[in-house]
C-alpha atoms as a PDB file:
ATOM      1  CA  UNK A   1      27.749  -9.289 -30.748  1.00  0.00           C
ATOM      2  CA  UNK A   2      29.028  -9.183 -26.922  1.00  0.00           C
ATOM      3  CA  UNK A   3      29.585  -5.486 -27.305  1.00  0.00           C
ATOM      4  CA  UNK A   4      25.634  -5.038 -28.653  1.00  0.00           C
ATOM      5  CA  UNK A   5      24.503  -7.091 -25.453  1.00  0.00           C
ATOM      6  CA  UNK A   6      26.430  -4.965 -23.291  1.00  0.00           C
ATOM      7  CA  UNK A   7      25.032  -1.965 -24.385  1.00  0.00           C
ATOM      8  CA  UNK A   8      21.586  -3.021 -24.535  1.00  0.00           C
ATOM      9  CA  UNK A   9      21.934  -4.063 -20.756  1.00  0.00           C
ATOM     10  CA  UNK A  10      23.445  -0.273 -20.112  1.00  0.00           C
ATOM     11  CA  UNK A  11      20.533   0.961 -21.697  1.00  0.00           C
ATOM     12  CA  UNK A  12      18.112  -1.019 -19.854  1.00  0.00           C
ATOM     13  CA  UNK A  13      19.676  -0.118 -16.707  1.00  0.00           C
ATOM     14  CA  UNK A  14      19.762   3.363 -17.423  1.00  0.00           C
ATOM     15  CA  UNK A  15      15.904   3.815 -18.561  1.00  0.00           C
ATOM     16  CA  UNK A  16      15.372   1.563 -14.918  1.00  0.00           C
ATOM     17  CA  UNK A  17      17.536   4.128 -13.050  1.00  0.00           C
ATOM     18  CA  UNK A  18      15.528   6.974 -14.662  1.00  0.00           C
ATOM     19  CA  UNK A  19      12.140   5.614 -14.226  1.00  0.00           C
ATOM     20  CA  UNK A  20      12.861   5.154 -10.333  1.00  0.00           C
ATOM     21  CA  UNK A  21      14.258   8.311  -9.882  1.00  0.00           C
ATOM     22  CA  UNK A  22      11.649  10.114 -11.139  1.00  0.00           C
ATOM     23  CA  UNK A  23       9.285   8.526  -8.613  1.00  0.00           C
ATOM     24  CA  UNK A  24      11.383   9.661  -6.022  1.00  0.00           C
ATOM     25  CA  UNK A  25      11.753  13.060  -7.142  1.00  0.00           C
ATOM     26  CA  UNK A  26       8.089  13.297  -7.387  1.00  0.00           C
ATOM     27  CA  UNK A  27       7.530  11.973  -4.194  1.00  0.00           C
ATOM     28  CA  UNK A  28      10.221  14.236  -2.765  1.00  0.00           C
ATOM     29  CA  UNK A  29       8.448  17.439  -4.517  1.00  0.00           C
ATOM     30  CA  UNK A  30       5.136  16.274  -3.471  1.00  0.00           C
ATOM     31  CA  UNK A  31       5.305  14.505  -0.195  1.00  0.00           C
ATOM     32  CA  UNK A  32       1.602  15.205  -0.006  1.00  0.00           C
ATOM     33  CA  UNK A  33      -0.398  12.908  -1.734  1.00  0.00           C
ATOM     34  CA  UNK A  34      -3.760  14.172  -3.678  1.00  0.00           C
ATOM     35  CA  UNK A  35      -6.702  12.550  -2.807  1.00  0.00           C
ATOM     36  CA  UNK A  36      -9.195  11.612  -6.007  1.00  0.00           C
ATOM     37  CA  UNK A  37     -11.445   9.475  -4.625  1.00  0.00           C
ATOM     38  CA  UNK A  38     -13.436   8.525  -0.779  1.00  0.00           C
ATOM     39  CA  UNK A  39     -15.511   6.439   0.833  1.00  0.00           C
ATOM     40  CA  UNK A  40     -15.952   4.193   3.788  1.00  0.00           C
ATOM     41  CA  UNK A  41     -15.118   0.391   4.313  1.00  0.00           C
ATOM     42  CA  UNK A  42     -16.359  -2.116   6.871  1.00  0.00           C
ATOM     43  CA  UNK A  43     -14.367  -4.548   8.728  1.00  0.00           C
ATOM     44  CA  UNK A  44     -14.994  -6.810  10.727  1.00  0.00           C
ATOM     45  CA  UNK A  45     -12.452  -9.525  12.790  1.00  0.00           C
ATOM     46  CA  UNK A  46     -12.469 -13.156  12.343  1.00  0.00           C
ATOM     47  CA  UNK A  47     -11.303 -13.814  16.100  1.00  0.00           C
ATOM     48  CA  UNK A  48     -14.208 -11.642  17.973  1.00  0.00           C
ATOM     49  CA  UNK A  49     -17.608  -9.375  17.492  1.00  0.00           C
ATOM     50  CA  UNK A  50     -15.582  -6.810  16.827  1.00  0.00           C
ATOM     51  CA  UNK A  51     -16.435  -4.332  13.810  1.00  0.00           C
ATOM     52  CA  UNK A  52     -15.142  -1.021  11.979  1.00  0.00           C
ATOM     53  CA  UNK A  53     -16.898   1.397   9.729  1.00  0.00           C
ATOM     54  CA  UNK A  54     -13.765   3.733   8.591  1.00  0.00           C
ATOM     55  CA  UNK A  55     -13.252   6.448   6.006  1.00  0.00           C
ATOM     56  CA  UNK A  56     -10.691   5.548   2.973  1.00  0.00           C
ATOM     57  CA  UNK A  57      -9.409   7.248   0.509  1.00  0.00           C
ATOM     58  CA  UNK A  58      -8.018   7.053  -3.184  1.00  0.00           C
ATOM     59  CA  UNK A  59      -4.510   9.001  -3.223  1.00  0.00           C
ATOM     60  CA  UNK A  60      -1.883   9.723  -6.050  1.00  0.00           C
ATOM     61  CA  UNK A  61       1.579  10.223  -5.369  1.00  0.00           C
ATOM     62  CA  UNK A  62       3.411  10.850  -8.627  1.00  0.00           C
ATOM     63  CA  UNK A  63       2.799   7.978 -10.825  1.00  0.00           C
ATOM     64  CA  UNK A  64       1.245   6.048  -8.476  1.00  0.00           C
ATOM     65  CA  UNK A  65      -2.713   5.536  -7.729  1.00  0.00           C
ATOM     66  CA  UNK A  66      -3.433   3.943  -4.818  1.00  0.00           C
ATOM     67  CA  UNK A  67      -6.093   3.143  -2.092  1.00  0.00           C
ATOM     68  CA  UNK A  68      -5.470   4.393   1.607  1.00  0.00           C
ATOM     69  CA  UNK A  69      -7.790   3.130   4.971  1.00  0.00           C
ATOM     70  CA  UNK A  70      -7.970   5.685   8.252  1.00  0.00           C
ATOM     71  CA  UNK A  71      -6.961   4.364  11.694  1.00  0.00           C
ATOM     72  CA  UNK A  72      -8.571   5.587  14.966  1.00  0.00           C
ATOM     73  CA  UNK A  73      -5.521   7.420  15.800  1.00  0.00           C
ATOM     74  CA  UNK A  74      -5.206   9.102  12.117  1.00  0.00           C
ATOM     75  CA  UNK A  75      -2.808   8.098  10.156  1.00  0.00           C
ATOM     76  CA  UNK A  76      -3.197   6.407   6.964  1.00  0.00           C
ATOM     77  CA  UNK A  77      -2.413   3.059   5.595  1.00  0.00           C
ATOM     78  CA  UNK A  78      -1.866   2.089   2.302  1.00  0.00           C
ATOM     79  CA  UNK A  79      -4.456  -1.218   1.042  1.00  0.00           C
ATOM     80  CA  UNK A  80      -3.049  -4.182   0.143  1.00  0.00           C
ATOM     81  CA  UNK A  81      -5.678  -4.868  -2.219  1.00  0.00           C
ATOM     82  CA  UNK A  82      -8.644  -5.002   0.175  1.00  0.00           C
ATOM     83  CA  UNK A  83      -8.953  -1.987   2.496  1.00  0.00           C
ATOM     84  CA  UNK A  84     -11.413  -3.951   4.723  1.00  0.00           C
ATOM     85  CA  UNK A  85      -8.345  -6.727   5.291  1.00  0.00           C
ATOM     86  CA  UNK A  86      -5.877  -4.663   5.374  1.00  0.00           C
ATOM     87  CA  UNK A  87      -7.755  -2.599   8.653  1.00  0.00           C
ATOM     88  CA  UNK A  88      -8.822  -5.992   9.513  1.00  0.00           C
ATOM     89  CA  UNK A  89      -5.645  -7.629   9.499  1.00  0.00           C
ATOM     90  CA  UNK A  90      -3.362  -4.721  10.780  1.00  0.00           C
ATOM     91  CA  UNK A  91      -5.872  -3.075  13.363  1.00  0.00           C
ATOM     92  CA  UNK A  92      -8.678  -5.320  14.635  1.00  0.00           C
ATOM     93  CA  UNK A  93      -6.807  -8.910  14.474  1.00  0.00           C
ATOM     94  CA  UNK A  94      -3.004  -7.405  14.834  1.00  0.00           C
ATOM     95  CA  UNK A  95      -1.944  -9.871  18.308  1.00  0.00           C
ATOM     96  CA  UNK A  96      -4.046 -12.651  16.202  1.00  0.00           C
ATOM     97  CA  UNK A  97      -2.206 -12.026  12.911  1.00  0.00           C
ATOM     98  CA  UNK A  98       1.538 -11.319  14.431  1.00  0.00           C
ATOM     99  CA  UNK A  99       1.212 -14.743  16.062  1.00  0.00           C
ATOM    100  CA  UNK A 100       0.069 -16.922  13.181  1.00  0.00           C
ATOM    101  CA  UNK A 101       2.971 -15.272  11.729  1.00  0.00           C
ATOM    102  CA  UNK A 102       1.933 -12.699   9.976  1.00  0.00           C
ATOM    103  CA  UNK A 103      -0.838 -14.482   7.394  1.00  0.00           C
ATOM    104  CA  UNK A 104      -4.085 -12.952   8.915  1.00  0.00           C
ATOM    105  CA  UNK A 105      -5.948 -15.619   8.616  1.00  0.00           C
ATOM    106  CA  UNK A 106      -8.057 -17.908  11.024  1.00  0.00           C
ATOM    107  CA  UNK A 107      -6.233 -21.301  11.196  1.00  0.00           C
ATOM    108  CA  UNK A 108      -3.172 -20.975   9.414  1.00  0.00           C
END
């Protein structure tokens, strides 16, 4: 019995080890990611008047399908769910949310 445990645990391991490594092969042989989807997304801050119309975008990146949010310099960042928080949080209210310690959110 201990010797069909082990081996079930060997193959789990082993099907986890592949299933990673693809991802990482098929980020590595497409570091690009393809956009399937756009649009824009409107944030606004929750310490001030200030307020942010910016372009996102839907990306996949091997298996992965995932939502992306422009910053005024550029570069993409990846949403955490909501675009609009995530440029909210990591753009408009960064000082605000680095010294509430990180929750982005008014009085926490």
């Amino acid at each position: 019995m201990l010797i069909i445990l082990k081996i079930f645990i060997l193959a789990v391991v082993a099907a986890m080890a592949g299933y990673f490594l693809t991802d990482m092969y098929d980020e590595f042989k497409n570091p690009e990611p393809t956009i399937i989807g756009h649009g824009s997304v409107v944030a606004k801050s929750d310490y001030s008047d200030k307020l942010a119309v910016r372009a996102k975008r839907q990306v996949v990146r091997g298996k992965a399908t995932y939502w992306q949010v422009e910053t005024p310099g550029g570069a993409w960042l990846d949403c955490a769910g909501d675009c609009a928080e995530t440029y909210r949080r990591e753009v408009l209210d960064f000082w605000e949310t680095q010294s509430e310690g990180g929750t982005g959110r008014a009085g926490n």
